[in-house]
Protein backbone atom coordinates (compact mmCIF):
# COMPACT_ATOMS: atom_id res chain seq x y z
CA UNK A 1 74.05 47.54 56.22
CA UNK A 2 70.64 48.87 55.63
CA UNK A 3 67.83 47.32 58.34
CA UNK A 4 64.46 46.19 56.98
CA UNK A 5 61.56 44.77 59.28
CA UNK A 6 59.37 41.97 57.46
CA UNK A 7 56.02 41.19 60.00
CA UNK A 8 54.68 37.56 58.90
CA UNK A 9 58.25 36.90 57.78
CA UNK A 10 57.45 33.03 58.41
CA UNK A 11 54.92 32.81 55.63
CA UNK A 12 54.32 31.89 52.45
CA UNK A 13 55.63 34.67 50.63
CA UNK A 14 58.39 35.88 53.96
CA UNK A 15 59.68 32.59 53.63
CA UNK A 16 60.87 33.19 50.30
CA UNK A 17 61.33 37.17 50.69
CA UNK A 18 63.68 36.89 54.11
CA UNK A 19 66.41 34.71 52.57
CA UNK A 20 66.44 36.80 49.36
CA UNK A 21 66.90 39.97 51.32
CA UNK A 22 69.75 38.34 53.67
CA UNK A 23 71.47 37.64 49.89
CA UNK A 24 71.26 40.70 48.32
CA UNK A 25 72.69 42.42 51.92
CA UNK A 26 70.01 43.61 54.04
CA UNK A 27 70.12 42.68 58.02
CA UNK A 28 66.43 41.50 58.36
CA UNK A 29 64.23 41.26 61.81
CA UNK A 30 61.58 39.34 61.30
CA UNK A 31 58.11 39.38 63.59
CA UNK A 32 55.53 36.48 63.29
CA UNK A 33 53.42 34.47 65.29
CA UNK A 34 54.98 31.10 64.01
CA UNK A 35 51.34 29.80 64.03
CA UNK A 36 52.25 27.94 60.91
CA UNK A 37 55.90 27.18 61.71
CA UNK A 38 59.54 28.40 60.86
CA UNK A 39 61.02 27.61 58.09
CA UNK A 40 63.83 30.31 57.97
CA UNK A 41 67.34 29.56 57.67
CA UNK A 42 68.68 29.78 60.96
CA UNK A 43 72.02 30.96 62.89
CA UNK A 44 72.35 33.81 60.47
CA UNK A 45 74.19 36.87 62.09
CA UNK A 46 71.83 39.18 59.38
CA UNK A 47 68.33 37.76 60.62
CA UNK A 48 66.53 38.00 63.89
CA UNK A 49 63.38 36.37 64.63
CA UNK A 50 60.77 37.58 67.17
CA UNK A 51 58.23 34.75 67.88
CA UNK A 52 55.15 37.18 68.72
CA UNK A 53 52.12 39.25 66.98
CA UNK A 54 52.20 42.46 65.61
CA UNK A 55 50.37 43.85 68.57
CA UNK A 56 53.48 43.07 70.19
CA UNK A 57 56.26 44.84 68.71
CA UNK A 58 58.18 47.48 71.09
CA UNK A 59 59.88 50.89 69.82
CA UNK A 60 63.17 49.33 70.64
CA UNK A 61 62.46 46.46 67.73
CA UNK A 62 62.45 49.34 65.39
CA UNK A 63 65.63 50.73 66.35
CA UNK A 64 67.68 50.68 62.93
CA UNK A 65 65.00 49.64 60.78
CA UNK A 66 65.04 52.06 57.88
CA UNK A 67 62.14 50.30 55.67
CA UNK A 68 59.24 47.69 57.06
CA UNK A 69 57.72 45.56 54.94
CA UNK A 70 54.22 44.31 56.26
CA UNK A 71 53.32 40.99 55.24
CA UNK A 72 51.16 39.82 58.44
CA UNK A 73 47.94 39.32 57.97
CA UNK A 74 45.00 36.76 58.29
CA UNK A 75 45.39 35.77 54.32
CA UNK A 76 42.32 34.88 51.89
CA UNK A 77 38.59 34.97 52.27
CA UNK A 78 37.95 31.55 54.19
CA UNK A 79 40.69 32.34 56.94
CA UNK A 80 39.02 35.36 57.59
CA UNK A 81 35.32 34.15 57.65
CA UNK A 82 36.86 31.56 60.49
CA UNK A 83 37.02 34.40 62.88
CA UNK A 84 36.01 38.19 61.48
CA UNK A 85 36.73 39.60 64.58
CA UNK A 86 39.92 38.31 65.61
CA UNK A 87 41.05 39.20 61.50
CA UNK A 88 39.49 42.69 61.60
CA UNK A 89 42.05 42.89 64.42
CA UNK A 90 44.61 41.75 63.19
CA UNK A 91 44.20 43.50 59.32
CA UNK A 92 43.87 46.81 60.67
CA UNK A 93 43.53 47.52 64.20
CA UNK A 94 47.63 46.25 64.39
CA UNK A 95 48.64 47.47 61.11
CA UNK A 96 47.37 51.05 63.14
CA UNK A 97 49.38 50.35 66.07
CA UNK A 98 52.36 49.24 64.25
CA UNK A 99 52.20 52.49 61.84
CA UNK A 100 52.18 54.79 65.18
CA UNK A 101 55.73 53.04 66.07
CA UNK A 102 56.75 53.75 62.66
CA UNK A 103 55.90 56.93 63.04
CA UNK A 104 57.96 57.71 66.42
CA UNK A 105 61.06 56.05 65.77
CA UNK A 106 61.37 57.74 62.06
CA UNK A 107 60.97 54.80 59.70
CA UNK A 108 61.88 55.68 55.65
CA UNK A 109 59.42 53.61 54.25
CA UNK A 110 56.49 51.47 55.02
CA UNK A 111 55.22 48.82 52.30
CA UNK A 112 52.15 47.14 53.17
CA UNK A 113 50.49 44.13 51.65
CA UNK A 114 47.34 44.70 50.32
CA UNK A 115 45.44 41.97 47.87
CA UNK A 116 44.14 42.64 44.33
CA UNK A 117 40.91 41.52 45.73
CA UNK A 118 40.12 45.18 46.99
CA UNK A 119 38.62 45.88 43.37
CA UNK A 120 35.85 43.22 43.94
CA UNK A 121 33.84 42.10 40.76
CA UNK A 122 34.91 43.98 37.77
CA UNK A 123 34.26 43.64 34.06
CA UNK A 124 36.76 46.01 33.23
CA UNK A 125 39.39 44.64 30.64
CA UNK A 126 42.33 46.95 32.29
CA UNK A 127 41.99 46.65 36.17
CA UNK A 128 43.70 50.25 37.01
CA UNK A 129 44.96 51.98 40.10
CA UNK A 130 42.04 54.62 39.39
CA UNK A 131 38.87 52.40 39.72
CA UNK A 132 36.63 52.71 42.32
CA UNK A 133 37.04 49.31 44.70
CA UNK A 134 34.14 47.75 46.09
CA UNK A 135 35.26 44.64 48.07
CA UNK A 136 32.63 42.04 48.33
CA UNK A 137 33.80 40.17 51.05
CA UNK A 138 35.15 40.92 55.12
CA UNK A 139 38.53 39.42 53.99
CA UNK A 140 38.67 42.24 51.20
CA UNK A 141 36.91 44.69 53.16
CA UNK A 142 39.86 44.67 55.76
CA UNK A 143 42.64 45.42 52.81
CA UNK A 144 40.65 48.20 51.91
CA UNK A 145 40.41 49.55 55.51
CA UNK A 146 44.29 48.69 56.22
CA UNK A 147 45.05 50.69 52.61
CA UNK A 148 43.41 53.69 53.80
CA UNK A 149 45.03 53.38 57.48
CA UNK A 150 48.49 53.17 56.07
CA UNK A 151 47.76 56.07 53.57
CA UNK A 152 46.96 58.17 56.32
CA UNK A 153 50.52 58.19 57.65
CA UNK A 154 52.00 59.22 53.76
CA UNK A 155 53.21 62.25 55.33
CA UNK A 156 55.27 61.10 57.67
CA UNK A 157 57.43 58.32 55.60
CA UNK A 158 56.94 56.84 51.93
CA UNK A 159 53.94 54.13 52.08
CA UNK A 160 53.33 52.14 49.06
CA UNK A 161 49.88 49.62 49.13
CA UNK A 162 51.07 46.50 47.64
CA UNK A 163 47.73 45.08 45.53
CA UNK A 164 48.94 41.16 44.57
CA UNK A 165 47.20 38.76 42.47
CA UNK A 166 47.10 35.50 43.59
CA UNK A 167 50.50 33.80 44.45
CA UNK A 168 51.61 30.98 43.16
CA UNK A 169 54.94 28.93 43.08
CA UNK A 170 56.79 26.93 46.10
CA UNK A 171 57.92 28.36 49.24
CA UNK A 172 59.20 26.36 52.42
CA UNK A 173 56.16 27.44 54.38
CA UNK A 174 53.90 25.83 51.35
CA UNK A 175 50.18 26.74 50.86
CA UNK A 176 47.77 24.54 49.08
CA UNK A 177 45.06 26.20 49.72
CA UNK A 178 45.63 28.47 46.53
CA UNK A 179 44.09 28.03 43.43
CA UNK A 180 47.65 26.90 41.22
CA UNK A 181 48.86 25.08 43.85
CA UNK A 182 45.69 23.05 45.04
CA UNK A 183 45.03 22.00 41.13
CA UNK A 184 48.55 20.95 41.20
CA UNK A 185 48.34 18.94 44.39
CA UNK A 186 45.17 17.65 43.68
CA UNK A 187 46.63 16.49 39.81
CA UNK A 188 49.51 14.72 41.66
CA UNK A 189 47.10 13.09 44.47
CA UNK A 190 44.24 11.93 42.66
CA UNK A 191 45.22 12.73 39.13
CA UNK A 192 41.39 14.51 38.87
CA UNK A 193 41.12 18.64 39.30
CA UNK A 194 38.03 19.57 41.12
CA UNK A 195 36.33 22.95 39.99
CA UNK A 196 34.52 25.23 41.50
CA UNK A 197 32.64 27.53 38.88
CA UNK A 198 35.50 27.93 36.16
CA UNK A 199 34.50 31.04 34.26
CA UNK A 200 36.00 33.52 37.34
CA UNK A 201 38.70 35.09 36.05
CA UNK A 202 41.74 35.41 38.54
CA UNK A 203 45.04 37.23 38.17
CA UNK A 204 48.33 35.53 38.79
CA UNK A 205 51.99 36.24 40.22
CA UNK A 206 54.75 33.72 40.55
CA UNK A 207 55.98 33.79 44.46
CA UNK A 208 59.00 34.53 42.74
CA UNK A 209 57.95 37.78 40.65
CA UNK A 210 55.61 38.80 44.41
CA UNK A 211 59.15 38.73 46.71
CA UNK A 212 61.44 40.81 43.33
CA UNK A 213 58.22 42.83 43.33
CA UNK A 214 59.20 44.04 47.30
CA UNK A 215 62.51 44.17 46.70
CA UNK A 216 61.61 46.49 43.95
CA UNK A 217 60.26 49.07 46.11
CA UNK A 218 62.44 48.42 48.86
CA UNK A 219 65.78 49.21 46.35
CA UNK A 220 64.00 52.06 44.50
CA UNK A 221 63.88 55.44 45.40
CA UNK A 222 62.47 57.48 43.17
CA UNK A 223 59.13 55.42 42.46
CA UNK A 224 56.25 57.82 43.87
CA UNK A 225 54.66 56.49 46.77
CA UNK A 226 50.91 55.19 46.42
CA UNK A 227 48.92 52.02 45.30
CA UNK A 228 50.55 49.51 42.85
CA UNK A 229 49.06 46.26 41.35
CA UNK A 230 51.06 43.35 41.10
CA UNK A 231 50.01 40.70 38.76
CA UNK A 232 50.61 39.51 35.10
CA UNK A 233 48.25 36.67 34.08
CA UNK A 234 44.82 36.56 34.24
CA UNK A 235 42.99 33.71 33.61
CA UNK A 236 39.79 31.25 34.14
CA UNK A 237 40.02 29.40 36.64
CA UNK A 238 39.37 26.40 34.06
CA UNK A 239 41.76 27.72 32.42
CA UNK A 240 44.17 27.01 35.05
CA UNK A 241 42.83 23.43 35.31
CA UNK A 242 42.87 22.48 31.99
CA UNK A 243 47.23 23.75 31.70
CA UNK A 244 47.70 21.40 34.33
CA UNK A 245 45.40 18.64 32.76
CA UNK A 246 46.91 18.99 29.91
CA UNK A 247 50.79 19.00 31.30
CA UNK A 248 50.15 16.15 33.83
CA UNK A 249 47.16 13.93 32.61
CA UNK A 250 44.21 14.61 35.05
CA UNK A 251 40.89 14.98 34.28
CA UNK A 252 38.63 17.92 36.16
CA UNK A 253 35.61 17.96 37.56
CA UNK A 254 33.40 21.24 37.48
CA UNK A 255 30.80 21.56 40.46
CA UNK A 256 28.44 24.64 41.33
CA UNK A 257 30.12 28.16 42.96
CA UNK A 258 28.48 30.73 44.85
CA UNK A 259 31.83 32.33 44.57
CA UNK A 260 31.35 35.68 42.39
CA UNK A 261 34.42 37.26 42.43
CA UNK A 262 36.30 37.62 39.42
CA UNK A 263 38.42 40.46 38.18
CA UNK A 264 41.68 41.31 36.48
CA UNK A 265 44.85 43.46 36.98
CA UNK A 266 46.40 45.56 35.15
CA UNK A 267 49.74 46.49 36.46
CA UNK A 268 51.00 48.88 33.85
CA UNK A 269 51.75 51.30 36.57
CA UNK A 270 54.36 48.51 37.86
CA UNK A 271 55.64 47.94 34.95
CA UNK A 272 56.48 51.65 34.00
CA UNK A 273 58.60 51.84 37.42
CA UNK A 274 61.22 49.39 35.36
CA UNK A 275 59.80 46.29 37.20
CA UNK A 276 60.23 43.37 34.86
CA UNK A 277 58.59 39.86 35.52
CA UNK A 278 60.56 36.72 35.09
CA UNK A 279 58.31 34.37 36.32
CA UNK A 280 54.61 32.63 35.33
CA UNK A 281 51.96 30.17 36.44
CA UNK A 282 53.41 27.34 34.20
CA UNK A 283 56.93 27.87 36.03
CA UNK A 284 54.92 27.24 39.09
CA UNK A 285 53.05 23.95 38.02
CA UNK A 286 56.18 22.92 36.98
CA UNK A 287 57.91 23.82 40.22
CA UNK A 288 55.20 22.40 42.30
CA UNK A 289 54.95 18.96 40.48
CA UNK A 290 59.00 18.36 40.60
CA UNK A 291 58.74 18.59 43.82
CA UNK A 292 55.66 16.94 44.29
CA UNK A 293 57.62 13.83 42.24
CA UNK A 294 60.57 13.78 43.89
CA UNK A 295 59.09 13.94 47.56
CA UNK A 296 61.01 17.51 48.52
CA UNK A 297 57.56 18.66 48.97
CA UNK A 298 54.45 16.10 50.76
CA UNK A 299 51.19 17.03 52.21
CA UNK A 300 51.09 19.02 55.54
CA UNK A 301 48.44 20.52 57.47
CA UNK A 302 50.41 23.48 58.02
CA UNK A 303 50.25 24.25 54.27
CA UNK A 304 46.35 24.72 54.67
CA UNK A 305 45.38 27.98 56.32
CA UNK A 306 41.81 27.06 57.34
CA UNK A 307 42.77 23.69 58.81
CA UNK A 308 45.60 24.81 60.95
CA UNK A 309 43.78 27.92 62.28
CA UNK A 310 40.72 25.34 63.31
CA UNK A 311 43.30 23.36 65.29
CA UNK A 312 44.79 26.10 66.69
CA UNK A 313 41.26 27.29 67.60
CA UNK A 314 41.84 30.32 66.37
């Protein structure tokens, strides 16, 4: 049974990835703080889980592991503006340590989770592996510095940089802090969408589509290493409002945004490795608002990153 290593396998996306891996026959080892719970199925023979940081992680952890897949992080612009210093630590200066392990106990492959956001604001209608990126923000600026850091170590195992759009979909360990979800939650709450701006566009993947996207690389051995976007809608972010106006009866409200960033992906380079998409962001309003109606998912302060970092004064 092949071994695989998921760091920040408690999250939003981990949460979903970990069980699908356990299915399709891996034996998974999970690392993560837990700041934000655990929400893992549990007394599984196939998954170990290691309540600590990156920073922590001994060679004997890595014993076995053939592939890691590196999904901690502090996630999204507003998390890291909390606390630059503690994120620029934990975006790159662990991602380093962790890659020097790798390194010494002869890992296969290392897949690291990157963000689409690297490209900062581009008018480009195709979004390519081959533009220049010019992140705009610390939060971006530490996916471009923990790209470069795991590219470094391409000769020593196959590293693939991981370049998502913006997740959406339900996982146990929920966010709402996401621009699908929020409108969603906010729809359901107070049937009224609030806006920021509206003309950014965003790109999209299903949390669905984001975990098959890992297992894609994980299964595949003859894609090249290297970067890879991975993201199939892009659209306003009014556009996103009005679908779920539209499907649930809200109204929206637009406000002012100093937020600039807007930019699409192309992920035709995905696409030609035989990766298919099955998923998009009306399965995920959907999703969300079943849920949402039938009271399998409610409100938590562990689904909002910001929040729970300030209480765990962080």
């Amino acid at each position: 049974m092949s071994k695989v290593l998921v760091t920040g396998g408690c999250g939003y996306v981990g949460s979903v990835l970990v069980p699908k891996l356990i299915d399709i026959g891996y034996d998974v080892t999970v690392v993560d703080t837990q700041w934000f719970g655990n929400f893992l199925p549990k007394h599984l023979s196939q998954l170990r889980v290691l309540k600590k940081s990156v920073n922590d992680i001994h060679g004997k952890d890595l014993q076995g592991i053939s592939t890691v897949i590196h999904l901690a992080n502090i996630a999204n612009d507003p998390g890291v503006e909390l606390n630059p210093t503690l994120s620029w630590e934990i975006n790159t200066l662990h991602l380093n340590q962790l890659l020097f392990l790798c390194r010494k106990v002869g890992i296969e492959k290392f897949l690291n989770a990157s963000s689409g956001s690297v490209y900062g604001v581009k008018s480009e209608e195709r979004v390519t592996e081959d533009l220049q990126l010019e992140p705009i923000s610390v939060y971006n600026k530490t996916k471009l510095v923990a790209e470069s850091v795991s590219r470094s170590f391409s000769g020593e195992f196959q590293v693939y940089n991981i370049r998502p759009a913006t997740v959406c979909g339900y996982s146990p360990r929920m966010r709402l802090d996401v621009v699908v979800n929020m409108f969603v939650w906010q729809a359901f709450q107070d049937k009224k969408i609030r806006v920021l701006g509206g003309d950014q566009i965003r790109p999209n993947i299903h949390i669905e589509d984001m975990v098959s996207t890992y297992v894609h690389f994980l299964e595949k051995d003859d894609i090249p290493p290297g970067d890879y976007n991975a993201g199939f809608e892009n659209l306003r972010v009014a556009e996103i409002a009005e679908l779920i106006a539209q499907k649930y009866g809200a109204t929206i409200e637009f406000y002012p945004s100093n937020d600039p960033r807007s930019y699409r992906l192309d992920s035709t380079k995905l696409l030609k490795t035989g990766f298919l998409p099955q998923f998009g962001v009306n399965n995920a309003i959907d999703q969300i608002w079943q849920r949402l109606e039938s009271g399998s998912l409610r409100d938590d302060e562990r689904w909002h990153t910001v929040g729970m970092m300030k209480k765990l004064g962080l």
